[in-house]
C-alpha atoms as a PDB file:
ATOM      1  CA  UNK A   1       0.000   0.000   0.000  1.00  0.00           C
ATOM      2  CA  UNK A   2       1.869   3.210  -1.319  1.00  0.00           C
ATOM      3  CA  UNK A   3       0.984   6.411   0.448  1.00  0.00           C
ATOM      4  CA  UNK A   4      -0.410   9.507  -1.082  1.00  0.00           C
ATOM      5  CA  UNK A   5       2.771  11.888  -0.270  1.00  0.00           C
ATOM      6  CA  UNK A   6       5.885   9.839  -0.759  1.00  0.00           C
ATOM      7  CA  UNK A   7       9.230  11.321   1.214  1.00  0.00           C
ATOM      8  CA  UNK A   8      12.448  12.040  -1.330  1.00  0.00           C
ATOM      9  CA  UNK A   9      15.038  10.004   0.957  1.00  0.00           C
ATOM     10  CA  UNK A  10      17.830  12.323  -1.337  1.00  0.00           C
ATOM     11  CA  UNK A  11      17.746  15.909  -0.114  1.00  0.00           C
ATOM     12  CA  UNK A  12      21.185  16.480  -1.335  1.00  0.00           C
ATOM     13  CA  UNK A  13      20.303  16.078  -4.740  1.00  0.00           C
ATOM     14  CA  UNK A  14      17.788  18.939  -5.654  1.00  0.00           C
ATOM     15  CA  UNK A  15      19.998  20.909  -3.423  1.00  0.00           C
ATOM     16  CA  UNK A  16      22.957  20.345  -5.692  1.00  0.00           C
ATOM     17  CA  UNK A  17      20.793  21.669  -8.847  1.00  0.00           C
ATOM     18  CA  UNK A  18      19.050  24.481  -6.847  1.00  0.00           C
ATOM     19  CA  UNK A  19      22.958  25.383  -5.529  1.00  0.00           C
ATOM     20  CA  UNK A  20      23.629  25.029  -9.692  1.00  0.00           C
ATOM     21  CA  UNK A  21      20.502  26.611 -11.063  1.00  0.00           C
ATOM     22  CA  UNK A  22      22.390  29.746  -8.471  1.00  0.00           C
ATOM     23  CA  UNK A  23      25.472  29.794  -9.654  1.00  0.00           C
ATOM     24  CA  UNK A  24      23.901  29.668 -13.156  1.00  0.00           C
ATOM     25  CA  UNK A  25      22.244  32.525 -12.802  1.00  0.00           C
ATOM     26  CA  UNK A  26      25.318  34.612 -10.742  1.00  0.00           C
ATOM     27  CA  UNK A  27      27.779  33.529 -13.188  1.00  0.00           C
ATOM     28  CA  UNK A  28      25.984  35.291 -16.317  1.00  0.00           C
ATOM     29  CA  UNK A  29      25.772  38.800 -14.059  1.00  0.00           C
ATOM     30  CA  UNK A  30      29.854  37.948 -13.568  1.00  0.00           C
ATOM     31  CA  UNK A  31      30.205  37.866 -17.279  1.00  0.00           C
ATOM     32  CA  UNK A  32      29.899  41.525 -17.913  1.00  0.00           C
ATOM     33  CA  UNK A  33      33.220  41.779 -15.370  1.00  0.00           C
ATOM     34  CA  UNK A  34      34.953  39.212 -16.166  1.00  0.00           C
ATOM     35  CA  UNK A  35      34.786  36.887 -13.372  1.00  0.00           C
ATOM     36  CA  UNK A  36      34.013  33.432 -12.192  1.00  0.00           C
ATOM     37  CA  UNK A  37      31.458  32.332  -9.771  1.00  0.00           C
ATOM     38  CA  UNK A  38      35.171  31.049  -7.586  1.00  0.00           C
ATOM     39  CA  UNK A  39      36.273  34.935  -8.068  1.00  0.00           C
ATOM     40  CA  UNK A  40      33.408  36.044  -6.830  1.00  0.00           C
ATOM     41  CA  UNK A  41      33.276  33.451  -4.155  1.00  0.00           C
ATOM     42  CA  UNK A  42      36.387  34.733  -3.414  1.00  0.00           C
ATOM     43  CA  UNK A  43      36.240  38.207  -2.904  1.00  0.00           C
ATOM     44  CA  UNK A  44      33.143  38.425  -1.285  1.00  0.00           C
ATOM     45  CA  UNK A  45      34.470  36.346   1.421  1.00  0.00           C
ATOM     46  CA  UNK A  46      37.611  38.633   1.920  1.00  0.00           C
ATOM     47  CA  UNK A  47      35.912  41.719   1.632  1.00  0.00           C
ATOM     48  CA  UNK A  48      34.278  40.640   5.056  1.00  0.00           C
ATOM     49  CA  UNK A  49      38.181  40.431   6.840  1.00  0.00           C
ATOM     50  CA  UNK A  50      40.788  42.175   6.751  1.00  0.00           C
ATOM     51  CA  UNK A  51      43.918  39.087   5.648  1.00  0.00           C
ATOM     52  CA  UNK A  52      42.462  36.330   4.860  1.00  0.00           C
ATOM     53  CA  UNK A  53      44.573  33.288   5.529  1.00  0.00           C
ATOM     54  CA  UNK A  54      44.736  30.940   2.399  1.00  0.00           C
ATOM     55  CA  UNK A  55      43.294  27.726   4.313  1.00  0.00           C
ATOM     56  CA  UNK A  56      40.436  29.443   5.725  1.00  0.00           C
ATOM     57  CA  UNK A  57      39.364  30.987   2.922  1.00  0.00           C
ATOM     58  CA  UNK A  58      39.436  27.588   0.756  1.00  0.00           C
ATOM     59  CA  UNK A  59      37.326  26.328   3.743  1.00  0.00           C
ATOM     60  CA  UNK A  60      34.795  29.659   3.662  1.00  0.00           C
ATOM     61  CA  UNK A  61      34.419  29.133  -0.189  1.00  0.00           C
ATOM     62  CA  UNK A  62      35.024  25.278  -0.464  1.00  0.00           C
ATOM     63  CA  UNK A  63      37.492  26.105  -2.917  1.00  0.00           C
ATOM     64  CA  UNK A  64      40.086  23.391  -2.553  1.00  0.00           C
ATOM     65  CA  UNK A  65      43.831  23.286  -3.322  1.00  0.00           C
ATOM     66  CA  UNK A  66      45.114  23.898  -7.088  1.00  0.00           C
ATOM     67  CA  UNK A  67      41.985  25.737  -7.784  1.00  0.00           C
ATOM     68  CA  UNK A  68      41.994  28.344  -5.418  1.00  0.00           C
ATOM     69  CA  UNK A  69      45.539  28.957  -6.140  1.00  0.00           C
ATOM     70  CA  UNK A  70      44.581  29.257  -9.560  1.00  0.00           C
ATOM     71  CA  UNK A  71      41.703  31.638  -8.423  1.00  0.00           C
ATOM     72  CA  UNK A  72      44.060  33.710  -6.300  1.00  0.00           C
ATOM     73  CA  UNK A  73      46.414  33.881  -8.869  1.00  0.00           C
ATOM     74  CA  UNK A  74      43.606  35.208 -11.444  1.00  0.00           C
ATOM     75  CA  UNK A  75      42.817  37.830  -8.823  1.00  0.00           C
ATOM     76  CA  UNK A  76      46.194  39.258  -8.416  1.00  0.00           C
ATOM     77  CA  UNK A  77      47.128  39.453 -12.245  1.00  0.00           C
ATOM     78  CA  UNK A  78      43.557  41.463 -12.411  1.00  0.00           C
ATOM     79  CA  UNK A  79      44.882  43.860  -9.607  1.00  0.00           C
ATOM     80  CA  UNK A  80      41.651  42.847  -7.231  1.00  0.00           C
ATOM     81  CA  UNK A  81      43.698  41.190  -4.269  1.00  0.00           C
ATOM     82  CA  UNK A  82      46.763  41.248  -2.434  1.00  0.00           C
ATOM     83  CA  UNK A  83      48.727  38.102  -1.677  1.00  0.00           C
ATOM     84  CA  UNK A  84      51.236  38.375   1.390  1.00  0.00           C
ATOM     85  CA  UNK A  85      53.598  35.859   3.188  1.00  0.00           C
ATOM     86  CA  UNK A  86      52.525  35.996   7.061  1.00  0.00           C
ATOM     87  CA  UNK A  87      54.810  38.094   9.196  1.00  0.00           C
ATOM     88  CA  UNK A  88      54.738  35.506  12.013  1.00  0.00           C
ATOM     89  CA  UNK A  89      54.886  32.148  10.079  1.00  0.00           C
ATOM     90  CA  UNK A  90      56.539  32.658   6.274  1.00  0.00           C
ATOM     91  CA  UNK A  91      54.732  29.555   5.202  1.00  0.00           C
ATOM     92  CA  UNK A  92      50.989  31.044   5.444  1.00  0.00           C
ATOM     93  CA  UNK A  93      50.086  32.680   3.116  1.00  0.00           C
ATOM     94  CA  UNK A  94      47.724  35.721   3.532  1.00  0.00           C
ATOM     95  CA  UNK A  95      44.602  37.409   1.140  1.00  0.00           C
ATOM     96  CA  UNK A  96      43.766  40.779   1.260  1.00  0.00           C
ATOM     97  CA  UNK A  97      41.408  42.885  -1.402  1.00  0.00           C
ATOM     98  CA  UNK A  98      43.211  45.843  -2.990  1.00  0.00           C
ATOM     99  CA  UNK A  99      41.221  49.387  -3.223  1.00  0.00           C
ATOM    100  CA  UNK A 100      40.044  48.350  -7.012  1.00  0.00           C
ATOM    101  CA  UNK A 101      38.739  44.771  -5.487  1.00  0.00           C
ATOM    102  CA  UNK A 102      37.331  46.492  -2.732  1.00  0.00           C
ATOM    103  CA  UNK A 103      35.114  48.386  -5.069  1.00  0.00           C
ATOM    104  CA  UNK A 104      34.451  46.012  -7.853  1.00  0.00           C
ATOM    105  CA  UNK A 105      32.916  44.004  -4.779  1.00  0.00           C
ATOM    106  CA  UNK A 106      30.683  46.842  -3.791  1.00  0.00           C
ATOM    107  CA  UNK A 107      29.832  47.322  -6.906  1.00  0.00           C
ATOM    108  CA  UNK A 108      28.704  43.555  -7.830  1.00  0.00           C
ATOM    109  CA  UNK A 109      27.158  42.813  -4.479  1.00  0.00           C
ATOM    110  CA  UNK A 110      23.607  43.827  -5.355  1.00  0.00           C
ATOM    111  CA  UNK A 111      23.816  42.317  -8.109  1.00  0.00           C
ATOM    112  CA  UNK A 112      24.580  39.310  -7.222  1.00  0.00           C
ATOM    113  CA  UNK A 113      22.571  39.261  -4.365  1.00  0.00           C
ATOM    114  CA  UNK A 114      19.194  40.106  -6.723  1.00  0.00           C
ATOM    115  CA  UNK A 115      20.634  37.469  -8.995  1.00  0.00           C
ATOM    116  CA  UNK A 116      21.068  35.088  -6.683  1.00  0.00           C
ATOM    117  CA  UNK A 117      17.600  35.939  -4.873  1.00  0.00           C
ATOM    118  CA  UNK A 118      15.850  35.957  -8.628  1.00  0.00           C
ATOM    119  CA  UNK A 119      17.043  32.367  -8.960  1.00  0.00           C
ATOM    120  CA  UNK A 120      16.083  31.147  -5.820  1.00  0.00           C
ATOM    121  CA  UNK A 121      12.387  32.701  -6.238  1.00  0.00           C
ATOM    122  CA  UNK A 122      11.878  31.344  -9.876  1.00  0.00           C
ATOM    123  CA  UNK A 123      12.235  27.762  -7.633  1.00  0.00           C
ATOM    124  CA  UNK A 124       9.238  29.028  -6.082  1.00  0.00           C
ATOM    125  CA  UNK A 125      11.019  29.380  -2.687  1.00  0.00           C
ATOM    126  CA  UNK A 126      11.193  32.130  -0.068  1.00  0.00           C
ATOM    127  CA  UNK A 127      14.671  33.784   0.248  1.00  0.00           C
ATOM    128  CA  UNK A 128      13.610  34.937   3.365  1.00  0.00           C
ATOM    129  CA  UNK A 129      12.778  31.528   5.171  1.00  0.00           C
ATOM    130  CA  UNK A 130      16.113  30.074   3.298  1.00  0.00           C
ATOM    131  CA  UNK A 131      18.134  32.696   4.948  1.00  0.00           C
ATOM    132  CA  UNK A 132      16.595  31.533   8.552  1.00  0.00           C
ATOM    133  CA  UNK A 133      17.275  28.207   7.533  1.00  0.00           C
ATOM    134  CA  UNK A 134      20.828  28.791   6.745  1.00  0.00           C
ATOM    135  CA  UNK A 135      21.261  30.640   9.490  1.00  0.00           C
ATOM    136  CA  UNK A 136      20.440  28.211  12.047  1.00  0.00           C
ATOM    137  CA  UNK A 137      22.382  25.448   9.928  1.00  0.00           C
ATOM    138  CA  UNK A 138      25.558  28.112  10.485  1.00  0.00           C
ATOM    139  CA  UNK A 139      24.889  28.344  14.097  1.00  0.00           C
ATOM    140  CA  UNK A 140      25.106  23.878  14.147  1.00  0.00           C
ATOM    141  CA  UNK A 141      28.678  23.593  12.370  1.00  0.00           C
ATOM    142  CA  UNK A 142      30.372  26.357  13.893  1.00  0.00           C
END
């Protein structure tokens, strides 16, 4: 006997193409400047610190290994962040945004953030209640 409202036992799934139907949608306002959803992932996260250390901002953006370095390295040929050895320990290796990142990120926040909302909505979900939900998610794993 089936019943009437079946239970996905796969959340992670539809998450994964709602997180992709997202990025989608950010990534085509990112075109017009030049970036990638990682740049973006990037610089949004250091714009909310002052030096960023390299490990925890891979962790922040779940950016892993070669391709955050690549990342990085995008975003200091582009003039948008500053990449420093750490004064007390030479081997960690610090992220900062320069003055022209600093204001490309201002600049692209909204728009991401209506982008990212716009996507989110056309799902027929309520950014609102997400946020809530994320938030007390963030509160769990930190």
């Amino acid at each position: 006997m089936g019943t009437r409202h079946q239970h996905r036992t796969n959340l992670l799934l539809p998450l994964a193409r709602l997180t992709q139907h997202a990025e989608a949608a950010i990534a085509r306002v990112l075109a017009d400047s030049a970036l990638k959803v990682e740049d973006w992932r990037v610089l949004d996260d250091v714009a909310t610190r002052h030096r960023v250390p390299m490990t925890d901002l891979a962790q922040a953006t779940l950016i892993t290994g070669p391709t955050l370095t690549r990342t990085v390295d995008r975003l200091v040929s582009k003039g948008l962040i500053y990449r420093t050895a750490d004064l007390h320990d030479r081997r960690r290796v610090l992220v900062s945004l320069t003055p022209r990142g600093r204001t490309l990120r201002t600049r692209l926040a909204v728009v991401v953030a209506d982008a990212e909302r716009a996507a989110l909505e056309s799902w027929g979900l309520d950014v609102d209640q997400l946020r809530e939900l994320v938030d007390k998610t963030q509160l769990l794993t930190s």
